[in-house]
Protein backbone atom coordinates (compact mmCIF):
# COMPACT_ATOMS: atom_id res chain seq x y z
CA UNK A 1 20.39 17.37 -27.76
CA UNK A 2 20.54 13.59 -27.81
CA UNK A 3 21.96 13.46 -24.98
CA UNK A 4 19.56 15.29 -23.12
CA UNK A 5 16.84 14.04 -24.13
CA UNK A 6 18.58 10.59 -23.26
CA UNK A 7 19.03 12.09 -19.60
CA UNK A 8 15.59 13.45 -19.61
CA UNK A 9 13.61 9.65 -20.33
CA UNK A 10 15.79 7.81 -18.06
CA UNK A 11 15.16 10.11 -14.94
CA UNK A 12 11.35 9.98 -15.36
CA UNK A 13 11.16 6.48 -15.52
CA UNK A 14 13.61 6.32 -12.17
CA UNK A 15 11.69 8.65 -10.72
CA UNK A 16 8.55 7.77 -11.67
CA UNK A 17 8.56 4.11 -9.60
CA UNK A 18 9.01 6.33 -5.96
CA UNK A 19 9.73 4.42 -2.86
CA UNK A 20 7.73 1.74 -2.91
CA UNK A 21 8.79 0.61 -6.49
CA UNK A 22 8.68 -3.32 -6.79
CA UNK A 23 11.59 -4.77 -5.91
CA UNK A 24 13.38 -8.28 -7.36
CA UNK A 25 11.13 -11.15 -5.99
CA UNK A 26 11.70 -14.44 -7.03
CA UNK A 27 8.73 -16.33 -8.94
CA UNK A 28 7.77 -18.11 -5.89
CA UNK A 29 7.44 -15.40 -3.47
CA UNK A 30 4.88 -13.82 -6.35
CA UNK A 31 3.27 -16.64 -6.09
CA UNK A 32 2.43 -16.78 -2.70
CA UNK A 33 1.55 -13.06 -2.68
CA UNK A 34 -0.89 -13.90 -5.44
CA UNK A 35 -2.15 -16.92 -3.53
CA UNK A 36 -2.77 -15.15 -0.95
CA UNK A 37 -4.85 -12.44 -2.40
CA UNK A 38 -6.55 -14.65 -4.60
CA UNK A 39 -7.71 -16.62 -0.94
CA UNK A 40 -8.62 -12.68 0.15
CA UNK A 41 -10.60 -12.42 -2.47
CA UNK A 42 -12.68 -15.58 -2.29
CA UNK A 43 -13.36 -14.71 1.71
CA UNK A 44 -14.35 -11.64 1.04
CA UNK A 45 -17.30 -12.20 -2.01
CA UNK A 46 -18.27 -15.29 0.18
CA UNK A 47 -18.49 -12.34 3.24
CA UNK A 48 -20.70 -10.22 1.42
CA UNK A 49 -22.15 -12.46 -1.30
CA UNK A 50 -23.58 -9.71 -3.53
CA UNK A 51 -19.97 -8.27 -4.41
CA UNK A 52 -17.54 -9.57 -6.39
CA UNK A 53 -14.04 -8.79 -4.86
CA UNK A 54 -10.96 -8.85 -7.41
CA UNK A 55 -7.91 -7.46 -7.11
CA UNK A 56 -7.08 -4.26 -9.41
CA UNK A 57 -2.97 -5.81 -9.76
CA UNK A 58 -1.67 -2.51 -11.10
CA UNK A 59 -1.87 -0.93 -7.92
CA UNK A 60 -0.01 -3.35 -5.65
CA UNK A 61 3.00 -2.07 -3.96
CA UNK A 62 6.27 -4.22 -2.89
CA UNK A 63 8.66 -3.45 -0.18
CA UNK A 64 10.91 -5.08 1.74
CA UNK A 65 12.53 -4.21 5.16
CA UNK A 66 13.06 -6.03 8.92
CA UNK A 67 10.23 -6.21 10.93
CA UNK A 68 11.34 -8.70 13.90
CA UNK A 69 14.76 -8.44 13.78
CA UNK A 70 16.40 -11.59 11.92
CA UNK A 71 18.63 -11.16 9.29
CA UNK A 72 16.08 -11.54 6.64
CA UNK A 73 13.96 -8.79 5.23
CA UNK A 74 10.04 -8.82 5.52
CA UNK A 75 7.94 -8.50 2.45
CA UNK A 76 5.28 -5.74 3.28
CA UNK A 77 2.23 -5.76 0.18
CA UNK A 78 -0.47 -3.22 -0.41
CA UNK A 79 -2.89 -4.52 -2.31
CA UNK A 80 -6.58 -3.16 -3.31
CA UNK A 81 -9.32 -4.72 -3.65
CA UNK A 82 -12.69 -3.34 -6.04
CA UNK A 83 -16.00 -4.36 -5.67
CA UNK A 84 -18.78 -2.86 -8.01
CA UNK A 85 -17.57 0.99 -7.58
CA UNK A 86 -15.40 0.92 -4.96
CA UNK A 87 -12.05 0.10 -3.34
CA UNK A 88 -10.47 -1.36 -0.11
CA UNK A 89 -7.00 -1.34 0.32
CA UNK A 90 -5.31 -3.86 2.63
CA UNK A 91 -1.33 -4.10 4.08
CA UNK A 92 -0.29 -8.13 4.05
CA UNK A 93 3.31 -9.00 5.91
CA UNK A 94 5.33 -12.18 4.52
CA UNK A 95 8.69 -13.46 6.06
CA UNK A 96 10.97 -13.92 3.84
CA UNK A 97 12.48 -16.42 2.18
CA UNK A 98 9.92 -18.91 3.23
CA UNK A 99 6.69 -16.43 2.51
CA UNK A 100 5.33 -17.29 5.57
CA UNK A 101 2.22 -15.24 6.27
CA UNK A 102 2.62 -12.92 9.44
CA UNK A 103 -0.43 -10.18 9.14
CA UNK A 104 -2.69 -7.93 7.22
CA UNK A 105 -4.97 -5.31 7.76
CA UNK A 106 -7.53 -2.90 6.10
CA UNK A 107 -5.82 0.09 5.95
CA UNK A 108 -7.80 2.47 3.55
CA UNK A 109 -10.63 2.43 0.56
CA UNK A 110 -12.86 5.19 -0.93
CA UNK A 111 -14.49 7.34 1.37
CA UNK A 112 -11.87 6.72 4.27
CA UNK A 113 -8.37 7.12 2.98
CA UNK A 114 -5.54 6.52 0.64
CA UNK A 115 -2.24 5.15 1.53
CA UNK A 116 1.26 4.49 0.04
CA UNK A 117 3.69 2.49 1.36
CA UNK A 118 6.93 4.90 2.65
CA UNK A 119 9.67 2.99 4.64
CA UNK A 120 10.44 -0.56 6.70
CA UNK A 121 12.51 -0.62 9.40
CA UNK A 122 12.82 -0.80 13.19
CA UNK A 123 9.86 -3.13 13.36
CA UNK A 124 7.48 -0.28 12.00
CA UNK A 125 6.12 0.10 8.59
CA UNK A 126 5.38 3.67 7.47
CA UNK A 127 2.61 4.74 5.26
CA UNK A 128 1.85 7.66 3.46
CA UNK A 129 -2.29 8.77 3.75
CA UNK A 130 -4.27 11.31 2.10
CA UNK A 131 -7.25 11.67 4.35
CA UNK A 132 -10.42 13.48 2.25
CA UNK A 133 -11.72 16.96 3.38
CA UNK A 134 -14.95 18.31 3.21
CA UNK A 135 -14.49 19.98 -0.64
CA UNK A 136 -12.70 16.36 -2.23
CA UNK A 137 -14.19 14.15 -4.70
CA UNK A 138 -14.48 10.67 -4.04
CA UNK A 139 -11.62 10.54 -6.21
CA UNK A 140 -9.22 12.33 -4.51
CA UNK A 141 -8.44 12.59 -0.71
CA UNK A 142 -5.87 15.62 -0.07
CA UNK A 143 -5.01 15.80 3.48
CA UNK A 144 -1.37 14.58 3.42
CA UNK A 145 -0.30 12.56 6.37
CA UNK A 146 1.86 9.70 7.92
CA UNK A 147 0.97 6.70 9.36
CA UNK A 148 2.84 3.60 11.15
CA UNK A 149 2.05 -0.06 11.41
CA UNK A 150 3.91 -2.88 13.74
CA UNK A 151 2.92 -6.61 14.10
CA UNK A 152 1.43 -7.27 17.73
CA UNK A 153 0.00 -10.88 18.80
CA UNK A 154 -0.09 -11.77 15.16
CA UNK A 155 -1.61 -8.85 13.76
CA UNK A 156 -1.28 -5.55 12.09
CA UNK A 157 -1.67 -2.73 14.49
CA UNK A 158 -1.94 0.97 13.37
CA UNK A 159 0.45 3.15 15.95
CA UNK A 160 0.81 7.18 15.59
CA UNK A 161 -0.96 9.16 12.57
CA UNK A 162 -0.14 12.46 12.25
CA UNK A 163 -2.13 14.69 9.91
CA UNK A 164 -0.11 17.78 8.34
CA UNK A 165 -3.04 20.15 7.21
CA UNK A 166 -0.23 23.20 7.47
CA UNK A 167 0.97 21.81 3.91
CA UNK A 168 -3.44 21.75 2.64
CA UNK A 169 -4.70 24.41 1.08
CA UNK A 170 -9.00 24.57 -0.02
CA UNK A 171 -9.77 24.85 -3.67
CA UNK A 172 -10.07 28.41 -4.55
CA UNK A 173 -13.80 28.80 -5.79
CA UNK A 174 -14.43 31.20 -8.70
């Protein structure tokens, strides 16, 4: 019985970080991801000067993978961004080791999307979206798709999106 329940609590917590767990960065390279938010932040409550624009830190994603082909991989970040009720979230690319900054992007928020970060490689990054329907909350979008990002001319660039409404089924209504 031990046992399983040994088995059982160390599965959900390695299942429970997915793909785009955090991966081993060194203190530095936090640092400059945190830099650079924090400079995100400041240009965007000086944008719209009646928000306040902080990052909520508990929802940033991590992962690393080779976006232009050197031996080193590329830190890709989603981080979001609240201000008063409501959420942006934003892709920022760093080359690694030396945390260079290569692009970001607005890439989904409340009322337009969510997204997760999937896979890096072949110069692409894939995203997971939930698009919202016509019977979601603003809560919670739940028309699964795919979505892929490349660096072009120093910026993020959205390529295909494919929206899979085979696997979306309405809320039955009593």
């Amino acid at each position: 019985m031990v046992v399983l329940i040994s088995f059982l609590l160390i599965n959900s917590v390695s299942f429970a970080d997915g793909p785009a767990s955090m991966p081993p960065l060194t203190k530095k390279e936090i640092r400059a991801v945190d830099a650079f938010i924090k400079g995100q932040e400041r240009i965007r409550s000086h944008k719209y000067v009646s928000l306040n624009r902080t990052e909520y830190r508990d929802a940033r994603q991590y992962l690393l993978g080779d976006l232009n082909g050197d031996k080193f991989p590329d830190l890709v970040v989603r981080y979001t961004l609240e201000e008063g009720n409501t959420w942006t979230l934003y892709l920022a690319v760093f080359r690694r080791p030396s945390m260079q900054h290569l692009a970001h992007a607005l890439v989904g928020g409340k009322g337009y999307r969510s997204v997760d970060l999937n896979t890096v490689a072949n110069g692409l990054i894939e995203v997971k979206i939930l698009y919202y329907s016509s019977y979601d909350g603003l809560c919670c979008p739940s028309v699964p798709g795919t979505s892929v990002y490349y660096i072009a001319e120093k910026s993020l660039r959205e390529g295909e999106v494919r929206v899979d409404c085979t696997q979306w089924k309405p809320p039955e209504r009593p």
